[in-house]
Protein backbone atom coordinates (compact mmCIF):
# COMPACT_ATOMS: atom_id res chain seq x y z
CA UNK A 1 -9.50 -24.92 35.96
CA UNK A 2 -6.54 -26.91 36.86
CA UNK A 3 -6.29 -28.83 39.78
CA UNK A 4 -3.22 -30.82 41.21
CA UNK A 5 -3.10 -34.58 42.58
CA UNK A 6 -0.69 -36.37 44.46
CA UNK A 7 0.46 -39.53 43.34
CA UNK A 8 2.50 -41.94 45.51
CA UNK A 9 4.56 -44.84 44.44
CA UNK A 10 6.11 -46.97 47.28
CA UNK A 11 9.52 -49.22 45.92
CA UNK A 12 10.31 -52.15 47.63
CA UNK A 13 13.28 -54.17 47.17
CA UNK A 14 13.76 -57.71 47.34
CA UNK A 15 14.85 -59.65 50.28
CA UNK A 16 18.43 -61.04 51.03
CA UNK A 17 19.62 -63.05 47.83
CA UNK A 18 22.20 -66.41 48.48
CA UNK A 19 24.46 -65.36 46.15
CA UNK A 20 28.16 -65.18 46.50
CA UNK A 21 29.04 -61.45 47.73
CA UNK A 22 30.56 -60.37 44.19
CA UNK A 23 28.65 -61.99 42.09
CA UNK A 24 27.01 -60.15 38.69
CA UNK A 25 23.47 -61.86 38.83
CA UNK A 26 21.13 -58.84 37.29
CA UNK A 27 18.25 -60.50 35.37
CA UNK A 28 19.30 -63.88 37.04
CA UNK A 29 16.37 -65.90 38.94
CA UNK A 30 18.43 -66.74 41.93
CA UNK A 31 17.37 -68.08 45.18
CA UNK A 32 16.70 -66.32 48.64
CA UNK A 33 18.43 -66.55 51.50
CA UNK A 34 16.66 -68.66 54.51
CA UNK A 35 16.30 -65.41 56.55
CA UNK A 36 13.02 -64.29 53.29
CA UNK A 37 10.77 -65.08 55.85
CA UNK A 38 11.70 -62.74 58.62
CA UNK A 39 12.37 -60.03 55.99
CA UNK A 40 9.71 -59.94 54.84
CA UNK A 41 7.76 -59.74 57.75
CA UNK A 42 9.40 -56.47 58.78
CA UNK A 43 8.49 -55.35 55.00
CA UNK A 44 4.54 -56.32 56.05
CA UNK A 45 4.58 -54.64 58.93
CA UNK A 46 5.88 -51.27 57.52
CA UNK A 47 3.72 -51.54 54.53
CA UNK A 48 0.31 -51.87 56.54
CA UNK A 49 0.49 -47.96 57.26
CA UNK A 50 -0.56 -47.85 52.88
CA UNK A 51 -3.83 -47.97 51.23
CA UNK A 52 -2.60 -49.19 48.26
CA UNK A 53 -5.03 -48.79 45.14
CA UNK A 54 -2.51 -51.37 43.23
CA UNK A 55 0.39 -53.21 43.07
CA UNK A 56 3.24 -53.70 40.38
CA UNK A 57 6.49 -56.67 40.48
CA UNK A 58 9.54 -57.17 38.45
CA UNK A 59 8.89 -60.75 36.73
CA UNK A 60 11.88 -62.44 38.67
CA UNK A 61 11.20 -64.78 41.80
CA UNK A 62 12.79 -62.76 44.34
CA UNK A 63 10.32 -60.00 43.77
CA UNK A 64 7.19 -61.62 43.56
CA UNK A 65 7.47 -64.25 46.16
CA UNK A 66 7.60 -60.82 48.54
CA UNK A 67 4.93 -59.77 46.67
CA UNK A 68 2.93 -62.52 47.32
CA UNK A 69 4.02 -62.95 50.90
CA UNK A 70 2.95 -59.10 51.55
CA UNK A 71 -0.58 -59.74 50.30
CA UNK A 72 -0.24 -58.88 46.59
CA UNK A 73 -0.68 -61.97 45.11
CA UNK A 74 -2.16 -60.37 41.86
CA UNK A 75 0.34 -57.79 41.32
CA UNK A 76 0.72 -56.75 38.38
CA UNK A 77 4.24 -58.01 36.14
CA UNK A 78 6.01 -55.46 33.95
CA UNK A 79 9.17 -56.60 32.64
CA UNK A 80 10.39 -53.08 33.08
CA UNK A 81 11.24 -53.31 36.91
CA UNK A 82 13.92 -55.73 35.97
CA UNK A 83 17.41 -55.22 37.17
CA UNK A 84 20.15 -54.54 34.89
CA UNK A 85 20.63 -56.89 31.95
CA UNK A 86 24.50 -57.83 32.60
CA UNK A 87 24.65 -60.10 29.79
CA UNK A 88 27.84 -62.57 29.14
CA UNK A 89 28.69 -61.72 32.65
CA UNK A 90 25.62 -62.90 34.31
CA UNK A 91 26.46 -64.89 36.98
CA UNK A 92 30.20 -64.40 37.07
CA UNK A 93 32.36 -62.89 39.94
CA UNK A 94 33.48 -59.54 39.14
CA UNK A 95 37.19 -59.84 39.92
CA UNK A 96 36.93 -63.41 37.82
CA UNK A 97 35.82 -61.50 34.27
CA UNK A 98 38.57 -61.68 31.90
CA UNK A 99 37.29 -59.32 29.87
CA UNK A 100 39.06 -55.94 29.20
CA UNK A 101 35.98 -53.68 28.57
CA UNK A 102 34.98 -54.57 31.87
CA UNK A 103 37.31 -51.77 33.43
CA UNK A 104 36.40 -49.80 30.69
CA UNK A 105 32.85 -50.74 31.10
CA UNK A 106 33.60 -49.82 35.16
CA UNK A 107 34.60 -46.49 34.17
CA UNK A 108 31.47 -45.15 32.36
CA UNK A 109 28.62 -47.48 32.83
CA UNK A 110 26.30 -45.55 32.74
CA UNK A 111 26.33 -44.85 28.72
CA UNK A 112 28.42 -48.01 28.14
CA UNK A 113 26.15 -51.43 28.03
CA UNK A 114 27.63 -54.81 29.12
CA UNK A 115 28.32 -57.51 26.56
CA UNK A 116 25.16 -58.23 25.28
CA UNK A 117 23.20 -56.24 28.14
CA UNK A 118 22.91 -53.07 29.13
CA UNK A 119 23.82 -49.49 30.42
CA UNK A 120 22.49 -47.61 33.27
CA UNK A 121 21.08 -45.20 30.84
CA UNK A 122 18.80 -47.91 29.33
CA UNK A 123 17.87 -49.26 33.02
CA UNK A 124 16.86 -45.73 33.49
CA UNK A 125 14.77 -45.01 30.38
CA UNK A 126 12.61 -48.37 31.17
CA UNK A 127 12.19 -47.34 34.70
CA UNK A 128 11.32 -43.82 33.27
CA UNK A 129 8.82 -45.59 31.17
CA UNK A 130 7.16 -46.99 33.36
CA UNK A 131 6.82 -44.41 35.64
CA UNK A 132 5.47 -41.83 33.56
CA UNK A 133 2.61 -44.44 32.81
CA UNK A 134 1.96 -44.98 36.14
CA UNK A 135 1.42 -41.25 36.59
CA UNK A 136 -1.58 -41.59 34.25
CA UNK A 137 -3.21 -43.69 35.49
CA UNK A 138 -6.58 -43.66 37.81
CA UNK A 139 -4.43 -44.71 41.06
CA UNK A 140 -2.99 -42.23 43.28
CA UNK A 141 -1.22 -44.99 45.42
CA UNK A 142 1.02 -48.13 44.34
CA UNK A 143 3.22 -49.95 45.33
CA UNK A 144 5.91 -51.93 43.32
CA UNK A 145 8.36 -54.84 44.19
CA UNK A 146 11.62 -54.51 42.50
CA UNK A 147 15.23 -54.01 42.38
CA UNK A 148 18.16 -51.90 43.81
CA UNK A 149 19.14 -50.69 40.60
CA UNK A 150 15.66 -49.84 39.61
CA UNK A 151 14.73 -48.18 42.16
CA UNK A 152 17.66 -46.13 42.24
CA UNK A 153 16.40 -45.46 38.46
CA UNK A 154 13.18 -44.37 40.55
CA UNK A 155 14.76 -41.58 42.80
CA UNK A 156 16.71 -40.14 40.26
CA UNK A 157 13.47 -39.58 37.76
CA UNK A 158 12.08 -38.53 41.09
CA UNK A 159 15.28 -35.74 41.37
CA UNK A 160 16.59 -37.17 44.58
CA UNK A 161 19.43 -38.81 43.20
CA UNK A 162 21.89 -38.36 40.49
CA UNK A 163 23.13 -40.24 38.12
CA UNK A 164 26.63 -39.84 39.67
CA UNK A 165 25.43 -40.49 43.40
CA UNK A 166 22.45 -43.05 42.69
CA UNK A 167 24.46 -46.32 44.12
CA UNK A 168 24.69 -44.30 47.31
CA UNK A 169 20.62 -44.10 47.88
CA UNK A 170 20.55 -47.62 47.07
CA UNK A 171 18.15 -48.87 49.74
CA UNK A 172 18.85 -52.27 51.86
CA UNK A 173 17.59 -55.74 51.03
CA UNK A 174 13.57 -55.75 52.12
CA UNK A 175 14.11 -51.72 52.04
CA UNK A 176 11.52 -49.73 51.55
CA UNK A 177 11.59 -46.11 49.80
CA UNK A 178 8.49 -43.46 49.54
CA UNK A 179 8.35 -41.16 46.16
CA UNK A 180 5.54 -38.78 45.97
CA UNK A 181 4.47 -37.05 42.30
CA UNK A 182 2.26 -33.80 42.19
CA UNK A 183 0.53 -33.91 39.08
CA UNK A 184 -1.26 -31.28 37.38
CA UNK A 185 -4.29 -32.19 35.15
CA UNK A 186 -7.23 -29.87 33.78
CA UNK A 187 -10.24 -30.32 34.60
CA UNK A 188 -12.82 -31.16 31.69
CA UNK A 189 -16.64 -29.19 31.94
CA UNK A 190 -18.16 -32.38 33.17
CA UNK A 191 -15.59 -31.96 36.09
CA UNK A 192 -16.22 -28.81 36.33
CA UNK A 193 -20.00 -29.22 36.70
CA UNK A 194 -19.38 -32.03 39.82
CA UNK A 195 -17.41 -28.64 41.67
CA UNK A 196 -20.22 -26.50 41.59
């Protein structure tokens, strides 16, 4: 007998960052803007509609401090949620890199990794990863702080976004998006027994 349960995973990205528009910060732990507080609020009050069975954070600041400010103050890290590893150019302005693979880099990154960093592709498969973990698992609701690139990563494993249109469902700072899994597991004949 096969039955089919419905997993949710709720993605919510960090607040406002105060980092200067243009900046490459990816795995950087960089400050908030003084507006976190009101964010976040707005992320508290849409989140209270959730039962959530557990939560999940990227390791950087700007994800668990909203974690912790929601309520989740024992979510759980994986390193996973992480933006995009930008490497040598962590930290620097995009029109101030001197280096020439960068327009190369701008033309294809999604198989090409920065200096020292990575691709979009690798994002993806440690998104992936983690996902498809989540999936087995006992919970049939989460909800995880992270990134915009991560959870674009997210709702393209989820088939609403393509690789080639993914920065365009990129959701705001403190934005919140829903993805819901049906999964399809057999039933064992101890399981079967508690049906009868």
């Amino acid at each position: 007998m096969n039955t089919r349960t419905k997993k949710r995973i709720v993605w919510v990205r960090h607040t406002s960052t105060d980092v200067q528009p243009g900046t490459c910060y990816g795995q950087t732990d960089v400050p908030l803007k003084a507006s976190f507080e009101e964010e976040a609020l707005e992320c508290v009050k849409h989140l209270n509609r959730y039962s959530f069975e557990k939560a999940y954070t990227s390791p950087l600041s700007r994800c668990m401090k909203l974690a912790r400010f929601c309520g989740f103050e024992k979510a759980v890290i994986d390193e996973r949620l992480m933006e995009m590893n930008f490497g040598d150019w962590e930290m620097q302005r995009y029109d101030e890199i001197k280096d020439p693979y960068l327009q190369e880099w701008f033309s294809d990154y999604i198989h090409l990794p920065a200096p020292n960093g990575e691709s979009f592709e690798m994002q993806y498969a440690r998104v992936s990863s983690f996902i498809e973990d989540i999936l087995q698992k006992e919970e049939n609701e989460v909800v995880v702080f992270s990134h915009g690139g991560s959870i674009i990563c997210a709702q393209i494993y989820a088939g609403l976004a393509t690789f080639e249109n993914g920065f365009s469902k990129q959701p705001s700072y403190g934005g919140i998006v829903e993805l819901e899994f049906s999964i399809q597991s057999s039933l064992t004949e101890d399981d079967r027994m508690k049906y009868k």
